[in-house]
C-alpha atoms as a PDB file:
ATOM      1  CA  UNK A   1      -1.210 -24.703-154.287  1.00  0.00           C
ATOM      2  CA  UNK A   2      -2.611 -27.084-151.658  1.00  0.00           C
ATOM      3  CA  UNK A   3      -0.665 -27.172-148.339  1.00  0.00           C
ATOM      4  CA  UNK A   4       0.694 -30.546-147.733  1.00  0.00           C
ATOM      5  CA  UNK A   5      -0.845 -32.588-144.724  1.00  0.00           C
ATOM      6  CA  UNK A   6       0.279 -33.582-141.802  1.00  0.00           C
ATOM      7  CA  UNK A   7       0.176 -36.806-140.053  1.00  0.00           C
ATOM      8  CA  UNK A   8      -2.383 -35.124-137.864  1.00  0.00           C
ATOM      9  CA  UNK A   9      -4.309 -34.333-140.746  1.00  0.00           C
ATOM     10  CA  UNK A  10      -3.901 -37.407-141.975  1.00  0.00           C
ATOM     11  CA  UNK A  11      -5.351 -39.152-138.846  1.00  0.00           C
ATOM     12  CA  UNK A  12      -8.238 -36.599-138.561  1.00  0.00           C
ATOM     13  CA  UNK A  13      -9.168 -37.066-141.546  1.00  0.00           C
ATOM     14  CA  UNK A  14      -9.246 -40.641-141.516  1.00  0.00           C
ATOM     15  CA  UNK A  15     -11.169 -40.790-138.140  1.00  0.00           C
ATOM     16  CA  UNK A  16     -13.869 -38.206-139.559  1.00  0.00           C
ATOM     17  CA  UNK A  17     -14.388 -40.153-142.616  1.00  0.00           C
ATOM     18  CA  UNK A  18     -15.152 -43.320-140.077  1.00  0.00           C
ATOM     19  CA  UNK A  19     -17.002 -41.545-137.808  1.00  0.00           C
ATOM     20  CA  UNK A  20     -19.367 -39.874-140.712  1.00  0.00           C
ATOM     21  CA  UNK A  21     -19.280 -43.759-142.459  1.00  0.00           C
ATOM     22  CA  UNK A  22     -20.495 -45.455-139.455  1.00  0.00           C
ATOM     23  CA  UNK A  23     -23.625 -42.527-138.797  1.00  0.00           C
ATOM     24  CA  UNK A  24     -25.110 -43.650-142.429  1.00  0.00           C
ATOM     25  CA  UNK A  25     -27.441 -46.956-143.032  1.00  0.00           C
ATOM     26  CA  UNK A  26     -27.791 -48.819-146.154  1.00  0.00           C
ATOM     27  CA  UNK A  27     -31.629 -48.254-146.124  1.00  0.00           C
ATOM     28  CA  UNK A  28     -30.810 -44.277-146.034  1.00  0.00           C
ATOM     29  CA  UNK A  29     -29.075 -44.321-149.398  1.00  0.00           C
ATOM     30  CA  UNK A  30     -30.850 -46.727-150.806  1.00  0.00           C
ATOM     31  CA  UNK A  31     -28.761 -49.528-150.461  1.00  0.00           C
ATOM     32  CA  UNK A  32     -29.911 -53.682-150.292  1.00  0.00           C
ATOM     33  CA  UNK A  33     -28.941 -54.313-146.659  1.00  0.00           C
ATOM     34  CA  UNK A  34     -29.232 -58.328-147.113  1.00  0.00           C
ATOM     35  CA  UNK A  35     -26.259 -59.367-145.030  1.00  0.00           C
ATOM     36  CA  UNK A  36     -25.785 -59.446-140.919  1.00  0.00           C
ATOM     37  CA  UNK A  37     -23.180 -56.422-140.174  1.00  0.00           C
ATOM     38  CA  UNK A  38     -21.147 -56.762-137.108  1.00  0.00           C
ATOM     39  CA  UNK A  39     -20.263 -52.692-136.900  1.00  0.00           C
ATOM     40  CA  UNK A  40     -22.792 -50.332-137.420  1.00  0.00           C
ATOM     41  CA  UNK A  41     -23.383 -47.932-140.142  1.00  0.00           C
ATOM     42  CA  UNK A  42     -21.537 -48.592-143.966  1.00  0.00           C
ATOM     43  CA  UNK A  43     -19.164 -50.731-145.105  1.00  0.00           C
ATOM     44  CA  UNK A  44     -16.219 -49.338-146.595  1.00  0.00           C
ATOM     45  CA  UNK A  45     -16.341 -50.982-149.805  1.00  0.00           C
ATOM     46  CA  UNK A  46     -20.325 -49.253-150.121  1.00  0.00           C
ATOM     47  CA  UNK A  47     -18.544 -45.900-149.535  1.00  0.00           C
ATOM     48  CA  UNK A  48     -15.860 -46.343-151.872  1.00  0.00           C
ATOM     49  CA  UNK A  49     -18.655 -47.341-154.830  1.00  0.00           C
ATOM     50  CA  UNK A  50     -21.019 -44.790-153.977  1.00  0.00           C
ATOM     51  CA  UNK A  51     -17.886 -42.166-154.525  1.00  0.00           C
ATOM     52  CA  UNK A  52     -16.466 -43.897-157.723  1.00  0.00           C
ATOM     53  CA  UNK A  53     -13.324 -44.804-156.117  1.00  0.00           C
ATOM     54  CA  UNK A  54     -11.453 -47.798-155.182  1.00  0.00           C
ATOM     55  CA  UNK A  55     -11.818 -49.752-152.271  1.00  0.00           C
ATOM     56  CA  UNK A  56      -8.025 -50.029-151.239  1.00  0.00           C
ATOM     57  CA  UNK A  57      -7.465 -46.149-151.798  1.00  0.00           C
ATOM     58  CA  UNK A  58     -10.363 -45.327-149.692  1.00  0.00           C
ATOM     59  CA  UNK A  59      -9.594 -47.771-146.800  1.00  0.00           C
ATOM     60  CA  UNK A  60      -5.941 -45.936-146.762  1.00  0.00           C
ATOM     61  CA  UNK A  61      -7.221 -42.574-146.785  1.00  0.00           C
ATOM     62  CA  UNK A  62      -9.713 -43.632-143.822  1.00  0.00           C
ATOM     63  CA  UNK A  63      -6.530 -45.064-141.976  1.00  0.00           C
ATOM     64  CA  UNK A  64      -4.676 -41.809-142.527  1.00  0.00           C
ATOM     65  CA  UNK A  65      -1.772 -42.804-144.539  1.00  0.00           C
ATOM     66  CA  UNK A  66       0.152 -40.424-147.031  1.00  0.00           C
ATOM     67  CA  UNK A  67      -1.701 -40.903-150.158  1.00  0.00           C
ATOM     68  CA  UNK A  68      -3.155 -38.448-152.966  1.00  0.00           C
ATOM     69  CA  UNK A  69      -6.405 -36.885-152.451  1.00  0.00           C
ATOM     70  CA  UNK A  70      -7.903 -35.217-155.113  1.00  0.00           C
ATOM     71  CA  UNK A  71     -10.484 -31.923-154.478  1.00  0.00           C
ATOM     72  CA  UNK A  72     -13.139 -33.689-156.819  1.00  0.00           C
ATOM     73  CA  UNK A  73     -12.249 -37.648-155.303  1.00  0.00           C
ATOM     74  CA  UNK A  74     -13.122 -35.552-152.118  1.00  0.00           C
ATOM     75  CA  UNK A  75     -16.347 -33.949-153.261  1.00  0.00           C
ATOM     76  CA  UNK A  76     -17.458 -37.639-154.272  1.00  0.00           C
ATOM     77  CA  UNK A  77     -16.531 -38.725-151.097  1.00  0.00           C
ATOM     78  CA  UNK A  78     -19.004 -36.383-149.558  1.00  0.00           C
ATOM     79  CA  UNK A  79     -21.718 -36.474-151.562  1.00  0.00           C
ATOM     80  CA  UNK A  80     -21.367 -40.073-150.412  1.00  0.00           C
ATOM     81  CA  UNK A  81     -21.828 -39.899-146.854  1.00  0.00           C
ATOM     82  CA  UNK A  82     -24.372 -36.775-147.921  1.00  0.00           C
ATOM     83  CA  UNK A  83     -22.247 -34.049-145.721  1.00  0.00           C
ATOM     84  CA  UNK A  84     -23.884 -30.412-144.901  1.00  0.00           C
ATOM     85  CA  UNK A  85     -22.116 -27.472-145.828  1.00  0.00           C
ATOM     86  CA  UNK A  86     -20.550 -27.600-142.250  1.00  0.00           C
ATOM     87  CA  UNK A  87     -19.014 -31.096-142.417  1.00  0.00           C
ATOM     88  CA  UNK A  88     -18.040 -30.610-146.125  1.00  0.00           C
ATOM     89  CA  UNK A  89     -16.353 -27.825-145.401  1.00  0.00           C
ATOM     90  CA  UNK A  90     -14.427 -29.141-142.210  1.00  0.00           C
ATOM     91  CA  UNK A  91     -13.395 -32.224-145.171  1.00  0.00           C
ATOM     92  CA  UNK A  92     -11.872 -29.905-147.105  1.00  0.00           C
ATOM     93  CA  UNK A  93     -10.424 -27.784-144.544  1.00  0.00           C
ATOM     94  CA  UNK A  94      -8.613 -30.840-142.743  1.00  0.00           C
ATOM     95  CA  UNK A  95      -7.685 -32.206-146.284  1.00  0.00           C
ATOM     96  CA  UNK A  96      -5.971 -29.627-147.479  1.00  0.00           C
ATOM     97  CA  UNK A  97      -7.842 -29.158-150.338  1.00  0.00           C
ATOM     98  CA  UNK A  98     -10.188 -26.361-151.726  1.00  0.00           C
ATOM     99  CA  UNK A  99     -13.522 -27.289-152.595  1.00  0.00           C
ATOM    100  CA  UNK A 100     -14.380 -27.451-156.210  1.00  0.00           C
ATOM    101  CA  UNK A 101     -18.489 -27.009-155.831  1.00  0.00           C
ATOM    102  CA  UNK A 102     -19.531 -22.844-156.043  1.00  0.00           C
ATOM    103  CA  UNK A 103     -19.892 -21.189-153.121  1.00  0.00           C
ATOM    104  CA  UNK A 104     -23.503 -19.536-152.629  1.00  0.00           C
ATOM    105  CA  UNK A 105     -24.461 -17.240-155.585  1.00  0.00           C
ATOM    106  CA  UNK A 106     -23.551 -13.786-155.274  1.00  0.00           C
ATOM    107  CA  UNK A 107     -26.612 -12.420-156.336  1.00  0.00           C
ATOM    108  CA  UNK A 108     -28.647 -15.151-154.052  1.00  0.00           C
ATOM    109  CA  UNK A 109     -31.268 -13.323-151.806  1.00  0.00           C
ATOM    110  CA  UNK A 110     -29.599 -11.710-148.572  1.00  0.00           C
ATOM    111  CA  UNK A 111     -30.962 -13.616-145.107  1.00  0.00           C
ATOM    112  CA  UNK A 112     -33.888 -11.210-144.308  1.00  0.00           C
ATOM    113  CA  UNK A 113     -32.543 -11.345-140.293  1.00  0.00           C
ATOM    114  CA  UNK A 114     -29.422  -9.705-141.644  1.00  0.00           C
ATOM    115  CA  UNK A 115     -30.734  -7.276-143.482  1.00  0.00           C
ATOM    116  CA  UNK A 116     -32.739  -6.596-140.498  1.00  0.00           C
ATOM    117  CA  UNK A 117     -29.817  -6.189-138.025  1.00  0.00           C
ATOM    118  CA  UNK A 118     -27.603  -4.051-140.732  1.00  0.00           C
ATOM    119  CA  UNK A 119     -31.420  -1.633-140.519  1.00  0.00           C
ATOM    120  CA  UNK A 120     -31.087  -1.539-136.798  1.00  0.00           C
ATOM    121  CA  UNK A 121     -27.709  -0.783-135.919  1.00  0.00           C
ATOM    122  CA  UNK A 122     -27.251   2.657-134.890  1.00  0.00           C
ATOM    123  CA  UNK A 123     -23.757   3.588-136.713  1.00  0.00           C
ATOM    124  CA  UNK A 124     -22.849   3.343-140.605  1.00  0.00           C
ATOM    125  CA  UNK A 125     -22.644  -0.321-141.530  1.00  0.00           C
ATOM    126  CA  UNK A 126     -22.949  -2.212-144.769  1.00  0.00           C
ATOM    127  CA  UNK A 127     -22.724  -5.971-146.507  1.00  0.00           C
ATOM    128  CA  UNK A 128     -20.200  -6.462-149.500  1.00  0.00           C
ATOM    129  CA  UNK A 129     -20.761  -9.690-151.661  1.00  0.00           C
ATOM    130  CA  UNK A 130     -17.420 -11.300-153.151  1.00  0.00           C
ATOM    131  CA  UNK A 131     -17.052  -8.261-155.629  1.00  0.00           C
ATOM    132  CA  UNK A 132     -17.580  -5.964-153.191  1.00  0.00           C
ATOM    133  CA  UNK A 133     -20.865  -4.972-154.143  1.00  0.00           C
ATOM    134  CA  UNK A 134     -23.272  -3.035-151.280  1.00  0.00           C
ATOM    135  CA  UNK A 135     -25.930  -5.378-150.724  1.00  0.00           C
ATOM    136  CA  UNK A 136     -27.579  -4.188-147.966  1.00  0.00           C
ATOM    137  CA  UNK A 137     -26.673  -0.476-145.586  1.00  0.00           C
ATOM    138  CA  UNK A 138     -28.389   1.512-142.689  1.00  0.00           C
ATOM    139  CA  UNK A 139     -29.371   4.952-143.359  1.00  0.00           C
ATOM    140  CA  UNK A 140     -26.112   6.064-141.318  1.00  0.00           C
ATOM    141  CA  UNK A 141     -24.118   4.579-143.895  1.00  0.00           C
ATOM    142  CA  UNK A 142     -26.051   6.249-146.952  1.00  0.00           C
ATOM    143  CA  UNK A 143     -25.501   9.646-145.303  1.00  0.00           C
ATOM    144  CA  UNK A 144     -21.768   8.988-144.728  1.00  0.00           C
ATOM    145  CA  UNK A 145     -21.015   7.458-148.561  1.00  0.00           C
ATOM    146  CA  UNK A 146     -23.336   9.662-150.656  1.00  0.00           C
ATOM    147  CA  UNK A 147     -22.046   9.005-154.090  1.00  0.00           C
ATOM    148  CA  UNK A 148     -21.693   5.722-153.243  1.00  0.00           C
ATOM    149  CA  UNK A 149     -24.367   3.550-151.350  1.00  0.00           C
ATOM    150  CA  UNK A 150     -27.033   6.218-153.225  1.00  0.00           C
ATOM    151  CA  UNK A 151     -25.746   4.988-156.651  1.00  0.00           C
ATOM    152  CA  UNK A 152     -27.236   2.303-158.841  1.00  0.00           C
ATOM    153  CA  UNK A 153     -25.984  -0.871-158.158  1.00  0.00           C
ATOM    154  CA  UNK A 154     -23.198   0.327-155.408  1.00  0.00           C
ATOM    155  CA  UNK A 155     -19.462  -1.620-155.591  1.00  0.00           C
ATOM    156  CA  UNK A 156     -16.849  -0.064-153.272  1.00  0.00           C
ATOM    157  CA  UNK A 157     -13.885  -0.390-155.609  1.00  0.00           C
ATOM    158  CA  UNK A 158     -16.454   1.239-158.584  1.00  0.00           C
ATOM    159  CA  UNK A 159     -16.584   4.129-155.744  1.00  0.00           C
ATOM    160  CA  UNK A 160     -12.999   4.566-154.629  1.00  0.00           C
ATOM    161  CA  UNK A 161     -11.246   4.482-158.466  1.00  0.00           C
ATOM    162  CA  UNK A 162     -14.411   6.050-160.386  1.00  0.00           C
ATOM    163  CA  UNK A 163     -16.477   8.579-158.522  1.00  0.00           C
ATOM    164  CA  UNK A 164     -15.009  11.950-158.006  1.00  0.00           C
ATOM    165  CA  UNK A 165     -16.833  12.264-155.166  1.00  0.00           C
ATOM    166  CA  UNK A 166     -14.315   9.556-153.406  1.00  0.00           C
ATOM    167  CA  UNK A 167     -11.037  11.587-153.389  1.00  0.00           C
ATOM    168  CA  UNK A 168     -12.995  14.131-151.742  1.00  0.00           C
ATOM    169  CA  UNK A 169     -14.856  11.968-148.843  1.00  0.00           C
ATOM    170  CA  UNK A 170     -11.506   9.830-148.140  1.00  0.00           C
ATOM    171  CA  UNK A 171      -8.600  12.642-147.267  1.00  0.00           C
ATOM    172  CA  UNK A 172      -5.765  10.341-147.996  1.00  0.00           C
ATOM    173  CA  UNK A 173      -7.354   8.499-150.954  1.00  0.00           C
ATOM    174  CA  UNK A 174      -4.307   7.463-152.640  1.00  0.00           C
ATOM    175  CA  UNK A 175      -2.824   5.314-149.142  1.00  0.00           C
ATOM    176  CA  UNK A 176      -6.620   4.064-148.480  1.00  0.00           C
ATOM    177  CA  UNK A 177      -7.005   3.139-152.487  1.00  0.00           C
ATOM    178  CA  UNK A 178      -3.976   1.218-152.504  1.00  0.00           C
ATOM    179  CA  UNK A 179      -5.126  -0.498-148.857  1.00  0.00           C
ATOM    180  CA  UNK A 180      -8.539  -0.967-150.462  1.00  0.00           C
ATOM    181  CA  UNK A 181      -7.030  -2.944-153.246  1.00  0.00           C
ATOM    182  CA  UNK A 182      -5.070  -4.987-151.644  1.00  0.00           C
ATOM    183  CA  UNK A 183      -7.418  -6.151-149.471  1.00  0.00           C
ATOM    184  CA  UNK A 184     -10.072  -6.827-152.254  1.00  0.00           C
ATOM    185  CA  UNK A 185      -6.871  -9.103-154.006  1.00  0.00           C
ATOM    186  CA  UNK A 186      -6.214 -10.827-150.689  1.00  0.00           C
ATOM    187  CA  UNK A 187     -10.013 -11.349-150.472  1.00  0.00           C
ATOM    188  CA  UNK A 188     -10.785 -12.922-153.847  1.00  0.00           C
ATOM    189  CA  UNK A 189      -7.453 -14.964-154.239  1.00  0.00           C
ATOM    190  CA  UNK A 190      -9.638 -18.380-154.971  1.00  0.00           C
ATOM    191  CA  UNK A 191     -12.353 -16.136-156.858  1.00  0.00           C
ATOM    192  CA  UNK A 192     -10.135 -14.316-159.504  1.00  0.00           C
ATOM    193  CA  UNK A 193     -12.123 -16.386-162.218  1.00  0.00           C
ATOM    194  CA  UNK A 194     -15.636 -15.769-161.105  1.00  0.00           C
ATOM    195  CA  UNK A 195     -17.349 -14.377-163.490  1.00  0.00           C
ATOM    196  CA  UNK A 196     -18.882 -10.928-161.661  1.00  0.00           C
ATOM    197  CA  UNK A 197     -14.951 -10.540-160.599  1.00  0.00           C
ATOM    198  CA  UNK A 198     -13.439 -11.321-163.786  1.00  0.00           C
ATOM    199  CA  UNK A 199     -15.918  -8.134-164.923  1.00  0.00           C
ATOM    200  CA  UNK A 200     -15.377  -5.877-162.661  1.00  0.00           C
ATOM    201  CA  UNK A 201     -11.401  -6.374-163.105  1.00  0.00           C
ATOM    202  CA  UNK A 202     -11.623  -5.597-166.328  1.00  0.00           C
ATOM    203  CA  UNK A 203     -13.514  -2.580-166.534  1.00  0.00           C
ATOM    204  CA  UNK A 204     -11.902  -1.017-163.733  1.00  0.00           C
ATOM    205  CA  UNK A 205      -8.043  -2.107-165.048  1.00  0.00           C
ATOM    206  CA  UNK A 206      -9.572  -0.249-168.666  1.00  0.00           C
ATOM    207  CA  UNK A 207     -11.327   2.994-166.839  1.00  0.00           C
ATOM    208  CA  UNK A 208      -8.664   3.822-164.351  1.00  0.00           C
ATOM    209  CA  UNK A 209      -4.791   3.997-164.975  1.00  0.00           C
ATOM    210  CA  UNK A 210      -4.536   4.382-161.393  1.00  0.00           C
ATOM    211  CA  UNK A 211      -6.226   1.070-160.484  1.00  0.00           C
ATOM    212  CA  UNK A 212      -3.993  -0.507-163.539  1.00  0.00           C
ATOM    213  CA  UNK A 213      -1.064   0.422-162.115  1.00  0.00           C
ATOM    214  CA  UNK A 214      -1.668  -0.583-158.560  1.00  0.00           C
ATOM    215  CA  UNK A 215      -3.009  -3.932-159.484  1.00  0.00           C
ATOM    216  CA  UNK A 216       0.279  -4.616-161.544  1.00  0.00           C
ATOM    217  CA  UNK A 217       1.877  -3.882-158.070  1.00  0.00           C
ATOM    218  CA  UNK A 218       0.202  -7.191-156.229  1.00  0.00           C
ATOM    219  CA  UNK A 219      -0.041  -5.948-153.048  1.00  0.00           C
ATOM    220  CA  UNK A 220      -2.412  -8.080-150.664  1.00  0.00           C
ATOM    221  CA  UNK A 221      -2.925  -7.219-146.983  1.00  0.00           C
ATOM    222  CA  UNK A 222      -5.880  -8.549-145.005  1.00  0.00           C
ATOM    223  CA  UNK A 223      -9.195  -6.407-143.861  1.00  0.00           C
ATOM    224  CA  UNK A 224      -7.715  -5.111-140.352  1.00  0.00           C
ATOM    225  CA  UNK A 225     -10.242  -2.433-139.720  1.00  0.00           C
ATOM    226  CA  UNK A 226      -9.108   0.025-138.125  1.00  0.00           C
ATOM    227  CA  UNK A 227      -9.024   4.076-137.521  1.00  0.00           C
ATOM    228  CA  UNK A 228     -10.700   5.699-140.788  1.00  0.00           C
ATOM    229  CA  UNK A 229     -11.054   9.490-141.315  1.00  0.00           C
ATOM    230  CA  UNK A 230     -13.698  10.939-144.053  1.00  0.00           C
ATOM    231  CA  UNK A 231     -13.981  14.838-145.049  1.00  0.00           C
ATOM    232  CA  UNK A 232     -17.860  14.702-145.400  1.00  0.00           C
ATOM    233  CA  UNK A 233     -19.104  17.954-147.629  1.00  0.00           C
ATOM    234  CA  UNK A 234     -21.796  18.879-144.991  1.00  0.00           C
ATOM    235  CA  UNK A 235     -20.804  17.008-141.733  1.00  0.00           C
ATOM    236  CA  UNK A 236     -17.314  18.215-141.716  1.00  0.00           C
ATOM    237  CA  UNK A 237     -14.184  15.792-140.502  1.00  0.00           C
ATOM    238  CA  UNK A 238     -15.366  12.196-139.396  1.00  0.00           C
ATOM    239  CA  UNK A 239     -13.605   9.680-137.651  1.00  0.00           C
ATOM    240  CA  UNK A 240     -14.583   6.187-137.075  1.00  0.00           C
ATOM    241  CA  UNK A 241     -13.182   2.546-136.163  1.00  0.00           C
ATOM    242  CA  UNK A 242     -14.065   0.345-138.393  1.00  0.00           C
ATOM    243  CA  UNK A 243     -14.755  -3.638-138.295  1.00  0.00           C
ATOM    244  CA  UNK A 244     -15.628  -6.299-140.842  1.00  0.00           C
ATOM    245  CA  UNK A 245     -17.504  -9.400-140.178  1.00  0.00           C
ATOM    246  CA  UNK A 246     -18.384 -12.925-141.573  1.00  0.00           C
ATOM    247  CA  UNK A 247     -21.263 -13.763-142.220  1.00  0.00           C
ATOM    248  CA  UNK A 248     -22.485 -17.261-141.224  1.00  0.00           C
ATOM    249  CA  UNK A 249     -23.699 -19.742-143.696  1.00  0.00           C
ATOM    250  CA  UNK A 250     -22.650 -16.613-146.186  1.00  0.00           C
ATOM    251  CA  UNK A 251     -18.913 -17.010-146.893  1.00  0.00           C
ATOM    252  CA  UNK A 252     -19.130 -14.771-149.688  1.00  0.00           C
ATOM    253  CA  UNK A 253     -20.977 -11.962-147.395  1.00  0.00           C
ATOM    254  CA  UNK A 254     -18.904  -9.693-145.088  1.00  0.00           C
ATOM    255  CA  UNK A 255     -20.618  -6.930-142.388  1.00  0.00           C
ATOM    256  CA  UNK A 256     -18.673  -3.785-142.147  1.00  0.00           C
ATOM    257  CA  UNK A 257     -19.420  -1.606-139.024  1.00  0.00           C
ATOM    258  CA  UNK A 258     -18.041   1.837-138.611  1.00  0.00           C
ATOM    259  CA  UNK A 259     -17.572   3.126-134.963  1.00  0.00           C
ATOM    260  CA  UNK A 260     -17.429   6.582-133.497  1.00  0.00           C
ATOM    261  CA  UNK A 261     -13.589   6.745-132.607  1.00  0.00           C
END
């Protein structure tokens, strides 16, 4: 559920949607610009027609009073005044509102720069995509998660509930599986319908009772990092730090970086 706003809110968004109006010029979207204007940029009214919406409710949402703003009024709205990715998203963000247009496709191309970095950094790290699949890992990483990142088409919850190999790499795998799936529900909260996650649910609440019954429990927790122990077969007890980035431009990417502890 949407939180609701505040008159902050209310006020910033009003003064970003004037700010963004006034930027724009008829001529830019195509617009007849026939008549003398005494402010610069659009007109309300032009905003409110290019969005589908009424004038009135758009002039009150611009002067930040209490009125209902709907996720897909809001996409209109800035498709209007032709936002990036960075203004949309600050829209939606100081709106209250979750964006109804897709995120980046999962399977879309990794930025070759971060693949790149992930090659050159000197301890294990990987990239998980929204289902937690590996899409990119050093060599350090390989050589820690054999069974794993050497596996066709690599997904860390796939690894953890599935491969043998995991309760024998992770020494406390049942406290680290239940972390691990929290942190994967807490992760994909607005994503529980995409399709990949949908998928992978499904075959993973039908392959392992363990994972069924956890998942009943509904436990989220967010990625913390942390200290993180494995029992390699040939390296012997490993200990490590680990840390998860975002990604820029890449919401549904994360960087994971383990560090000697």
């Amino acid at each position: 559920m949407d939180a609701p706003r505040t008159t902050l809110q209310r006020r910033a968004l009003g003064d970003f949607l004037r700010a963004r109006r006034e930027r724009l010029t008829p001529g830019a979207l195509g617009l007849a610009d026939t008549t003398r204007r005494r402010t610069p940029g659009l007109r309300r009214e032009e905003v409110a027609h290019l969005a589908g919406l009424s004038t009135t409710w758009y002039t009150w949402l611009e002067q930040g009073r209490d009125v209902s703003v709907s996720p897909h009024g809001l996409a209109r709205i800035a498709a209007a005044l032709k936002l990036d990715r960075a203004a949309r998203d600050y829209l939606f963000e100081v709106a209250g509102r979750r964006d109804p247009q897709p995120e980046p496709d999962p399977q879309e191309a990794l930025p070759q720069t971060l693949a790149a970095c992930v090659a050159a950094i000197g301890t294990p790290a990987y990239v998980l995509d929204r289902p937690w699949n590996a899409r990119a890992w050093n060599d350090a990483a390989e050589k820690l998660f054999a069974g794993w990142l050497d596996a066709p088409a690599p997904n860390l919850l796939r690894f953890v509930f599935l491969a043998p190999q995991a309760r024998a790499l992770l020494p406390d795998w049942r406290d680290r599986a239940r972390r691990v799936l929290a942190e994967f529900r807490a992760d994909c909260a607005a994503h529980l319908e995409d399709s990949a996650v949908a998928h992978l649910l499904a075959e993973l609440r039908r392959d392992s009772a363990e994972f069924a019954a956890l998942w009943q429990l509904h436990g989220v927790t967010g990625r913390e990092g942390g200290a993180r122990s494995f029992a390699h077969p040939t390296l012997g007890l490993l200990s490590y730090d680990q840390t998860a980035f975002s990604v820029a431009g890449r919401p549904d990417l994360k960087l994971v970086m383990l560090t000697p502890a």
